[in-house]
Protein backbone atom coordinates (compact mmCIF):
# COMPACT_ATOMS: atom_id res chain seq x y z
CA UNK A 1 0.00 0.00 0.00
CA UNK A 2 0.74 3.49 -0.60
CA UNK A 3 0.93 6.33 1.31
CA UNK A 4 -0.19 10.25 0.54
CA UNK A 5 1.09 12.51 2.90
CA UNK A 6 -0.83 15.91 2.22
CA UNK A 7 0.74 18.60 4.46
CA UNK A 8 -1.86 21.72 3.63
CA UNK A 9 -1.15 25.21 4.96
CA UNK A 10 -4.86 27.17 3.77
CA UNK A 11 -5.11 24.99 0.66
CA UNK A 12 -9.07 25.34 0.77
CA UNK A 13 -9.13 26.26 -2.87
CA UNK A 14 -7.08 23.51 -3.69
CA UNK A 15 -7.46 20.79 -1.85
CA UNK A 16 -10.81 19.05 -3.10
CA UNK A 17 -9.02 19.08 -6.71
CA UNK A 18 -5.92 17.48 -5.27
CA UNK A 19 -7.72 14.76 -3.50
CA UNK A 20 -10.19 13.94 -6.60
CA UNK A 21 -6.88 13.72 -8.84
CA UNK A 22 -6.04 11.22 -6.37
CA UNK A 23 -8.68 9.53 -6.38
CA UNK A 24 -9.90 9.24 -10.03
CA UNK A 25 -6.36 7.36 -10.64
CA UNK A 26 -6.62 3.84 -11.70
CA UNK A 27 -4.23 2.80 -8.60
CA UNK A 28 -6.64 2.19 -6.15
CA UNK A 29 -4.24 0.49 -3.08
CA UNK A 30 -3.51 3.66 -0.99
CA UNK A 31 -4.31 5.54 1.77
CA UNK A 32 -4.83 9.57 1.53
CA UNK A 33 -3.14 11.23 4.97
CA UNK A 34 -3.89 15.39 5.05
CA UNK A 35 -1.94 17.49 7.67
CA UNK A 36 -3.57 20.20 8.41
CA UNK A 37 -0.75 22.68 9.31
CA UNK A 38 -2.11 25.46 11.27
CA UNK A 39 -4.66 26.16 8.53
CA UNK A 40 -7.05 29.09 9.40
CA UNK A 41 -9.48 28.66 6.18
CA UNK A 42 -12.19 25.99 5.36
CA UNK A 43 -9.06 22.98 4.76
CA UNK A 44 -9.79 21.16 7.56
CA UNK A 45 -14.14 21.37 6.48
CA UNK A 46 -14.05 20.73 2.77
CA UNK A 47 -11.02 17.54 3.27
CA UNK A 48 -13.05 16.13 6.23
CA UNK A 49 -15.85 14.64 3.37
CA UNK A 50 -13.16 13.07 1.55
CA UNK A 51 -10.17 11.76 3.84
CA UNK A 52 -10.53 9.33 6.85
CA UNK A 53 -7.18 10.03 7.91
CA UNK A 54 -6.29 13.56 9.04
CA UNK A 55 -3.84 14.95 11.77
CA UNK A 56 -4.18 18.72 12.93
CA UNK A 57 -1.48 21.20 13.87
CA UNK A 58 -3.01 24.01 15.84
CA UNK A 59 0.03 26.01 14.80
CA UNK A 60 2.10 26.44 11.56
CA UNK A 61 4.85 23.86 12.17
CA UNK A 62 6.10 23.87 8.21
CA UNK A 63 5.97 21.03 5.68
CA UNK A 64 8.37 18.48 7.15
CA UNK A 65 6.80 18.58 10.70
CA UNK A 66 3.54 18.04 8.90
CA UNK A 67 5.37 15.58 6.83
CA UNK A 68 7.02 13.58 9.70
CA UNK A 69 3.37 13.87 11.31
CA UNK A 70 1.15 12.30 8.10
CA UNK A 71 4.34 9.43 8.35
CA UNK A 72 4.17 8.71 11.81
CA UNK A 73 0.49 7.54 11.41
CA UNK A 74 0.91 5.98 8.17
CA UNK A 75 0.48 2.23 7.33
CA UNK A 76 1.58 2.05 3.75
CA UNK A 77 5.08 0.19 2.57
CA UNK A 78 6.05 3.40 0.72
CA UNK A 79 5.29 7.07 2.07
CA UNK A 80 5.80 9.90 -0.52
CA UNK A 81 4.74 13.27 0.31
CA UNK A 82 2.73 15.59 -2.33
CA UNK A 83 3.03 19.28 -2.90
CA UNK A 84 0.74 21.40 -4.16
């Protein structure tokens, strides 16, 4: 299995799009993991409909505490991270 780390800093515009990419991808054997990183917009509201896993920073730690968070809880043989 695969893991998708999603570290997301006020990605509400973006976010939904990024997961649905995901998603409409023929390789179905992975698990989605967003980090919300101190996000102060809708993130955490519109990813909540569309990803079981999700950890929450309540402040801006950067992208590789919220990577090293998403990998901690992942379950996947590989982790990569994505970038939006």
């Amino acid at each position: 299995m695969l893991s998708l780390i999603i570290p997301a800093h006020n990605e509400e515009k973006y976010i939904l799009p990024t997961i649905q990419a995901i998603k409409n991808q023929p390789y179905t054997d992975y698990e989605i993991i967003l980090v919300c990183d101190g996000c102060t917009d809708k993130t955490l509201a519109v990813a909540q409909k569309q990803v079981e896993k999700i950890v929450v920073l309540q402040e801006r730690k950067g992208p590789s505490v919220a990577k090293n968070e998403g990998t901690r809880i992942a379950k996947g043989d590989i982790a990569t991270l994505l970038v939006q």
